[in-house]
Protein backbone atom coordinates (compact mmCIF):
# COMPACT_ATOMS: atom_id res chain seq x y z
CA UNK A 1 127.18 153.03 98.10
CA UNK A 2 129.18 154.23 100.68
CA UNK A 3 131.46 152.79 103.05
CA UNK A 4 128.62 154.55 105.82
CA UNK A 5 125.93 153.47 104.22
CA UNK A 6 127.28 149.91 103.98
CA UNK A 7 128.14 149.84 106.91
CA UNK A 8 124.63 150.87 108.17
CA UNK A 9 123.18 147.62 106.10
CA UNK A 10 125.40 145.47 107.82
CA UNK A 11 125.05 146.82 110.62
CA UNK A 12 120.77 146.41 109.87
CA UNK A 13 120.98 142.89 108.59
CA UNK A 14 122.86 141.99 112.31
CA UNK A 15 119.84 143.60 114.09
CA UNK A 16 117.77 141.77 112.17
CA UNK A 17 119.18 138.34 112.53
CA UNK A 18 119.47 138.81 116.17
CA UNK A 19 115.98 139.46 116.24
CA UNK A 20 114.84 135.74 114.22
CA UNK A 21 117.38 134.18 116.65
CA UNK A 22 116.23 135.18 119.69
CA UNK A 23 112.51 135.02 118.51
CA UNK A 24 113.62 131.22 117.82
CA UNK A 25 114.82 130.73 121.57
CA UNK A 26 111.36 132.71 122.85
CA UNK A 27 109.87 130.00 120.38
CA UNK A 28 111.69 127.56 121.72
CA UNK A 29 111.11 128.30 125.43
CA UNK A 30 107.33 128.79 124.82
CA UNK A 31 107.43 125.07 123.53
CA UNK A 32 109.49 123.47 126.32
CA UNK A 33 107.34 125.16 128.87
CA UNK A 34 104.15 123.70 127.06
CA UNK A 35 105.49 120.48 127.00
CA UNK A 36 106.57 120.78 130.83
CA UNK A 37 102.97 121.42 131.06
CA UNK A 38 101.42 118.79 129.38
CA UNK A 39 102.76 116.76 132.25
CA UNK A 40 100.34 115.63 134.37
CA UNK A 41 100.40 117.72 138.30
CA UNK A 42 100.27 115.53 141.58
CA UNK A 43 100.01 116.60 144.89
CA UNK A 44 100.41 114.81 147.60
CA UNK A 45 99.04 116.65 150.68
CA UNK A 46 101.52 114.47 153.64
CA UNK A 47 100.22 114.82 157.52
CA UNK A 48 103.73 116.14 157.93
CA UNK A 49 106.29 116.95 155.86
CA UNK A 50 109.14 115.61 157.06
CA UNK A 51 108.37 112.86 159.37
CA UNK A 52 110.32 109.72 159.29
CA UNK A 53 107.82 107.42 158.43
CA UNK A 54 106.00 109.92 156.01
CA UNK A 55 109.29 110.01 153.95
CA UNK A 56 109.02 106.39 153.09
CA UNK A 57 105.79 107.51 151.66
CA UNK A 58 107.66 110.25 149.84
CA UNK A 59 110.17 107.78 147.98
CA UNK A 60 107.65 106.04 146.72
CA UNK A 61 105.69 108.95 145.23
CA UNK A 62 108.75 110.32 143.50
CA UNK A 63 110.10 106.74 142.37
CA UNK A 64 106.77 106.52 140.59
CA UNK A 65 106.45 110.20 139.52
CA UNK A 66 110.08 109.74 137.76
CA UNK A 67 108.93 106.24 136.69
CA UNK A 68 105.40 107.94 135.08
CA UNK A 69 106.45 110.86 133.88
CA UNK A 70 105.01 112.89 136.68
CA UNK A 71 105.37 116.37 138.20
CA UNK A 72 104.67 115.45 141.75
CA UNK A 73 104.56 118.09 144.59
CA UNK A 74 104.99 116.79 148.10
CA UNK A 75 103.32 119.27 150.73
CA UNK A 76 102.09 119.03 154.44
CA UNK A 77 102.71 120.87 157.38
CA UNK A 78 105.50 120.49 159.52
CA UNK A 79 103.06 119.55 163.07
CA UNK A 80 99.80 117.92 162.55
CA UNK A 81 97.15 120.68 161.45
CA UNK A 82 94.20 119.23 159.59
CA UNK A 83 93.35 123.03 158.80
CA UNK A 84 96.91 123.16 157.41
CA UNK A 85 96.28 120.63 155.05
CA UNK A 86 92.66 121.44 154.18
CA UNK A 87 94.46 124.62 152.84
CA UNK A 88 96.80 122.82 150.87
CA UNK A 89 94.21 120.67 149.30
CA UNK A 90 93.03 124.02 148.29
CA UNK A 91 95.90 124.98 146.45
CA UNK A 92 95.82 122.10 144.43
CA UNK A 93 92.17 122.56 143.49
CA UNK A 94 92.73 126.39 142.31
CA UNK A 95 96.20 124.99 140.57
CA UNK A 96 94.20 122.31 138.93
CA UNK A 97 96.06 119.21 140.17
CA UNK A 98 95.70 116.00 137.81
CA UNK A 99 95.36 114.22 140.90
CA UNK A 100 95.62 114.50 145.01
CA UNK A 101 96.57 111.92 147.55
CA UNK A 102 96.21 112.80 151.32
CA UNK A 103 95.82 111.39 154.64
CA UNK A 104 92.42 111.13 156.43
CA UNK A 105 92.86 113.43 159.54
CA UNK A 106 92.33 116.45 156.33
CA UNK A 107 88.69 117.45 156.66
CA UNK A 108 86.67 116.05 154.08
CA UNK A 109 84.49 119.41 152.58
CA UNK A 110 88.21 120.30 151.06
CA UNK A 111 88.50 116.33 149.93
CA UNK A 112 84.95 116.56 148.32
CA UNK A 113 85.48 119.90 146.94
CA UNK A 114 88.60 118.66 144.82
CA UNK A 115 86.33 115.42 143.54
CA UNK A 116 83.50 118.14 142.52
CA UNK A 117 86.35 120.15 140.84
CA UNK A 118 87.30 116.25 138.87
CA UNK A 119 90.32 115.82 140.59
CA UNK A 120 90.24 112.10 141.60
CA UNK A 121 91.65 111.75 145.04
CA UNK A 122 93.25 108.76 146.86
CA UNK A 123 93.43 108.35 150.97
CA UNK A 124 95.96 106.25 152.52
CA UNK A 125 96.52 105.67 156.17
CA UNK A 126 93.50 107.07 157.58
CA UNK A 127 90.02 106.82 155.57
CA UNK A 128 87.28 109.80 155.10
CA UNK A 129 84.42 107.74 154.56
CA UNK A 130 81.87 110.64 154.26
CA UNK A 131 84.53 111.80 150.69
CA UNK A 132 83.58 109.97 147.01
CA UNK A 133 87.35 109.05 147.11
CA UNK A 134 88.42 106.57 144.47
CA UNK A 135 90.19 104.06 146.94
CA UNK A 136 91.31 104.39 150.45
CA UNK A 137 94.70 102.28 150.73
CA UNK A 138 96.25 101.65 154.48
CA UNK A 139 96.49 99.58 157.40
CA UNK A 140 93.82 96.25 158.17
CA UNK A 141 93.42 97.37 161.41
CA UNK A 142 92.06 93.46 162.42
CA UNK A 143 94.87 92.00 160.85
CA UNK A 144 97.36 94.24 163.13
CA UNK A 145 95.17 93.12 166.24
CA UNK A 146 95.17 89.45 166.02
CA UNK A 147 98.87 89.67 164.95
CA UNK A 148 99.84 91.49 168.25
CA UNK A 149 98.18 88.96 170.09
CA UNK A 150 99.37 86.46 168.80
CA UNK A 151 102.65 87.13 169.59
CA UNK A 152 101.84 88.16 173.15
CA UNK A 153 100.21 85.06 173.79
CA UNK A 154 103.70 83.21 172.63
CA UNK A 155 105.43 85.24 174.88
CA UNK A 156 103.74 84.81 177.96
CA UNK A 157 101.65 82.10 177.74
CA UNK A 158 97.24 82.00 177.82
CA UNK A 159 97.60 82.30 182.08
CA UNK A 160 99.24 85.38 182.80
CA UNK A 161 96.70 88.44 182.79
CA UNK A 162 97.61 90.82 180.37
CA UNK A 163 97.98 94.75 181.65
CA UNK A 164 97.84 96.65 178.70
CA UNK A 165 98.84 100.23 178.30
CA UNK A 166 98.55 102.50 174.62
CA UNK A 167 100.07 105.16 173.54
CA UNK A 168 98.17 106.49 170.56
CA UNK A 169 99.35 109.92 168.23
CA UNK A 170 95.89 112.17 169.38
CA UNK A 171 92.88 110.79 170.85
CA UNK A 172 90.88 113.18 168.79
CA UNK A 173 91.46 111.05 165.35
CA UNK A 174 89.16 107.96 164.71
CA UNK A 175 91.96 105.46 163.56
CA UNK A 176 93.57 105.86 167.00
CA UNK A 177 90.56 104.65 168.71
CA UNK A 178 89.32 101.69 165.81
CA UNK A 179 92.94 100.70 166.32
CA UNK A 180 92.51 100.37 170.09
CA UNK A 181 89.21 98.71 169.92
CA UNK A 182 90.22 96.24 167.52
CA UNK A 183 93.13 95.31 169.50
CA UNK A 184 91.06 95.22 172.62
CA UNK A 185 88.79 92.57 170.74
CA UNK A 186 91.33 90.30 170.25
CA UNK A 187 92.97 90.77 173.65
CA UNK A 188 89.80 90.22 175.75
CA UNK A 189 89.28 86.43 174.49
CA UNK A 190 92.49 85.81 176.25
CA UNK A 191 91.98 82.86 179.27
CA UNK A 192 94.15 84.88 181.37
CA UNK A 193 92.05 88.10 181.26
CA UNK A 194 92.50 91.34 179.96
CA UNK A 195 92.88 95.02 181.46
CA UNK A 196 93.40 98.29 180.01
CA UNK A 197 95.64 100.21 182.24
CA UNK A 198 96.21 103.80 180.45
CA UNK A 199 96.59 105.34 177.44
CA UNK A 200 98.38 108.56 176.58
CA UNK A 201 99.26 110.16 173.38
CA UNK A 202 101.98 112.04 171.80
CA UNK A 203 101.40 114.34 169.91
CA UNK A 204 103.53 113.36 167.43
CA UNK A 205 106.69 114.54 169.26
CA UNK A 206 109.47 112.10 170.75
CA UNK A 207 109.58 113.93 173.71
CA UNK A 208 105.99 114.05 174.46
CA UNK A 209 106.14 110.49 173.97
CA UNK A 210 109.22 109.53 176.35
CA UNK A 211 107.36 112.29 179.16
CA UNK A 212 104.09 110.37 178.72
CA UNK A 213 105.65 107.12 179.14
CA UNK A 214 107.87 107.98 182.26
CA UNK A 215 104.36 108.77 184.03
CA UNK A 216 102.76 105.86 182.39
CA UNK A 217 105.03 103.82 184.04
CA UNK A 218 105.38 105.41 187.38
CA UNK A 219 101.95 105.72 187.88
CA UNK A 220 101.22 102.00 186.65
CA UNK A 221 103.95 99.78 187.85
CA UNK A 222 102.01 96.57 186.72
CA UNK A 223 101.85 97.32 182.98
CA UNK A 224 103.30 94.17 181.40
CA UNK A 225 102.30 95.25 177.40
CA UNK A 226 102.94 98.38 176.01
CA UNK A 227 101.38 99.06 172.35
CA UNK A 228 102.38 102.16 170.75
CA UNK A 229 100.60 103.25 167.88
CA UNK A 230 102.36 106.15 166.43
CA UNK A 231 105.58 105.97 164.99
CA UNK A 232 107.29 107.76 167.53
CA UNK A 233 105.69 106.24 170.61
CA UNK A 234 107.73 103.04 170.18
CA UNK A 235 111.37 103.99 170.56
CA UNK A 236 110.15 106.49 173.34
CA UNK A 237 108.78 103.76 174.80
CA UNK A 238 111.58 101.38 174.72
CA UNK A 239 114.07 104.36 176.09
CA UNK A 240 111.56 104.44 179.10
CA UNK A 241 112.36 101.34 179.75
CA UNK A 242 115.60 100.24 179.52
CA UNK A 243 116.20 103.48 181.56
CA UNK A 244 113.90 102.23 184.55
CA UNK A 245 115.49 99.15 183.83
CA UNK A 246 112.14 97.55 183.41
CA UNK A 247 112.45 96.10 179.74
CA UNK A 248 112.79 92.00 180.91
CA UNK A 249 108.81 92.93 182.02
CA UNK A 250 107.17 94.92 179.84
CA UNK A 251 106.77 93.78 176.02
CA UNK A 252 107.12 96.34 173.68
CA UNK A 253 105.44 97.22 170.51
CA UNK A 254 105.63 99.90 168.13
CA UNK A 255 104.47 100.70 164.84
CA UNK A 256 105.86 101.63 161.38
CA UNK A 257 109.67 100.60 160.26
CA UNK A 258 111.73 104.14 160.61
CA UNK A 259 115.64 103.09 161.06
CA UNK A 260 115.48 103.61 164.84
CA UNK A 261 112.38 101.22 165.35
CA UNK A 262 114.17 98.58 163.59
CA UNK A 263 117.89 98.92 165.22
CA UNK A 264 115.41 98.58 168.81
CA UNK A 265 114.37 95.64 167.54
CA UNK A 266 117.44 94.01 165.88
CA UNK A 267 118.74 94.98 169.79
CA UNK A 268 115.76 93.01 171.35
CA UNK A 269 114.43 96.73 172.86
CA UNK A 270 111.52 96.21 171.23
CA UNK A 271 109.47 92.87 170.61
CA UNK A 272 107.87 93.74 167.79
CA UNK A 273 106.66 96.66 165.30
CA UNK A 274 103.37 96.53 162.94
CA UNK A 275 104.37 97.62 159.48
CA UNK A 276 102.06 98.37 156.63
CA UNK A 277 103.75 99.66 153.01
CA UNK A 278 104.49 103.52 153.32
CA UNK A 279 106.62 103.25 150.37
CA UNK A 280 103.50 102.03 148.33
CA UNK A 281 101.11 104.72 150.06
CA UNK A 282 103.40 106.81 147.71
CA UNK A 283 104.21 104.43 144.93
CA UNK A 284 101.04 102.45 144.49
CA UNK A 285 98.94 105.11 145.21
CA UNK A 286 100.41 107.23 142.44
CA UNK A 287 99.68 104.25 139.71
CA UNK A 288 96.57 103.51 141.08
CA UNK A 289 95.72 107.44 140.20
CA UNK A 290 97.60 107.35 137.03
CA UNK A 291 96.13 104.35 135.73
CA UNK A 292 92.57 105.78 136.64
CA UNK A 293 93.15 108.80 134.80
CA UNK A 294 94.63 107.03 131.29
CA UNK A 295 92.69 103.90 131.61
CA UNK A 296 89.59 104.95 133.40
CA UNK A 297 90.49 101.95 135.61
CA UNK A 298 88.83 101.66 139.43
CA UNK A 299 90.02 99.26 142.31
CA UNK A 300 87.22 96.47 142.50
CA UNK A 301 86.62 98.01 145.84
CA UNK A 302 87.13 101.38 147.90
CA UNK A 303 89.05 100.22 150.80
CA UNK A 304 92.02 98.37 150.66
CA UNK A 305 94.86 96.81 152.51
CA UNK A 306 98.28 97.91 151.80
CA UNK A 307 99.91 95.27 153.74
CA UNK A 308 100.03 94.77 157.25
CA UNK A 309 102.71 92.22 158.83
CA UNK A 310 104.37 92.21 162.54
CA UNK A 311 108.05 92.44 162.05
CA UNK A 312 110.12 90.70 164.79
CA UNK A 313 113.46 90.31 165.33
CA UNK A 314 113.21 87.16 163.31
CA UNK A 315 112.19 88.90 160.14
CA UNK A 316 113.42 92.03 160.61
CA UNK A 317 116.14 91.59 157.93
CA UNK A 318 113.47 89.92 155.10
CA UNK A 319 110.60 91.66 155.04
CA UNK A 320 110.74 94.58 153.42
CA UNK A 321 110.85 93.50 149.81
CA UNK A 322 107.29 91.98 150.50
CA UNK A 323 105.63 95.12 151.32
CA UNK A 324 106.86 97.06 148.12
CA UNK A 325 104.86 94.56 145.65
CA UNK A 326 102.79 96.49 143.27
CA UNK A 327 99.64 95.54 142.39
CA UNK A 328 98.07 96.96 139.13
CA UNK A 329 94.34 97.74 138.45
């Protein structure tokens, strides 16, 4: 043989070796993208994506997503847009999401449409009754109106006539006004008597919030309890305030525990803010879902409370530990 034609087998056998090798990577990629596959697909369709108190929500879904195994996609739109999110719970129908967790201003066709298609779905915050959800986890509603007036009462005593102005998200979602008329249930047995003055919303935006309270309070000078239901309503609120230099006569309450609600309260700005578990609207949803799916486990019943406690000043530095207890199927 020649030294051409050796060097033309050589040569050959190279070719040929490079080919097995990289056919064993291609074999090898094909196999690590089926296993990264075989995970199972969350979604978890947020009322906004990057919302303060909606991030607590998102630590909790990816502690338990890393925890389970999980690949977990957290969508929503940036403003609140129940079309926005009826679209996304469309994309995780046609990508054929193991599960879906959502909030309940999303139309429910989309919700009902992914339960048709098998993908269980869990609510939190906000329910859609009229969806075959598997559980809807949030807020006790009852709970969050007896413990706001409670406190009130404390404060000022069963004589002195309460003058009670809300500020609520959008008037056009049902938990703003089953909030309201909870909290107006346990407010009208007061002796001293009970008036709404106003409410007002936000729009989810800060500085809707702070405008709507500036004319709240202008136009309204005997308001002596503010409730703000939306997470940004409360710090607006207590801004308002301390600016007009009204805060010794007006109690304030807000909702949720974002960092700046709870520095206005450690500051006595605030009186008080109703928490319920955000982290577990993420993390115990995500179990709940997982367990359902592996163990054909259900809750023993639809709706459930995921904790809902009024955080003062007093326990403002030992409660949060409390509302991150997980409770299995």
């Amino acid at each position: 043989m020649t030294k051409v034609k050796k060097l033309l087998v050589v040569l050959l056998a190279l070719v040929m070796l490079c080919g097995i090798v990289t056919s064993a990577f291609a074999r090898g990629g094909a196999q690590g993208e089926a296993q990264k596959s075989d995970k199972m697909h969350f979604v978890y369709v947020s009322p906004l994506l990057a919302h303060p108190v909606w991030l607590i929500a998102k630590n909790g879904f990816d502690a338990a997503c890393q925890e389970l195994g999980i690949q977990g996609d957290w969508v929503g739109p940036q403003g609140i847009s129940p079309e926005e999110m009826a679209k996304l719970v469309d994309t995780a129908i046609a990508q054929k999401a193991d599960a879906i967790i959502t909030q309940g201003i999303v139309p429910a066709e989309p919700v009902q449409n992914a339960i048709a298609a098998g993908i269980p779905v869990l609510v939190v915050d906000s329910d859609i009754p009229d969806a075959q959800r598997l559980a809807f986890f949030g807020k006790e509603t009852k709970v969050q109106a007896q413990a706001l007036y409670t406190d009130v009462l404390e404060r000022l005593g069963p004589n002195t006539p309460l003058n009670v102005s809300f500020q609520v998200s959008n008037l056009v979602y049902e938990v703003a006004h089953r909030q309201i008329n909870d909290i107006e249930e346990a407010f009208k047995k007061h002796p001293g008597g009970y008036k709404q003055v106003n409410i007002s919303e936000s729009k989810s935006e800060k500085i809707q919030a702070v405008t709507e309270w500036e004319r709240t309070f202008n136009a309204y000078p005997e308001i002596n309890v503010a409730i703000n239901l939306a997470a940004e309503a409360g710090p607006a609120c207590a801004t308002v305030a301390r600016e007009k230099g009204i805060r010794r006569k007006v109690l304030i309450y807000a909702v949720d525990d974002i960092d700046e609600t709870l520095d206005l309260l450690r500051n006595n700005d605030l009186d008080g803010t109703i928490v319920t578990s955000f982290w577990n609207y993420g993390y115990q949803a995500t179990y709940w879902l997982y367990q359902h799916i592996t163990q054909g486990k259900k809750p023993a019943q639809v709706s459930n409370d995921a904790g809902t406690i009024l955080v003062t000043n007093k326990n403002v530095n030992n409660y949060a530990d409390a509302l991150k207890v997980k409770k299995d199927l």
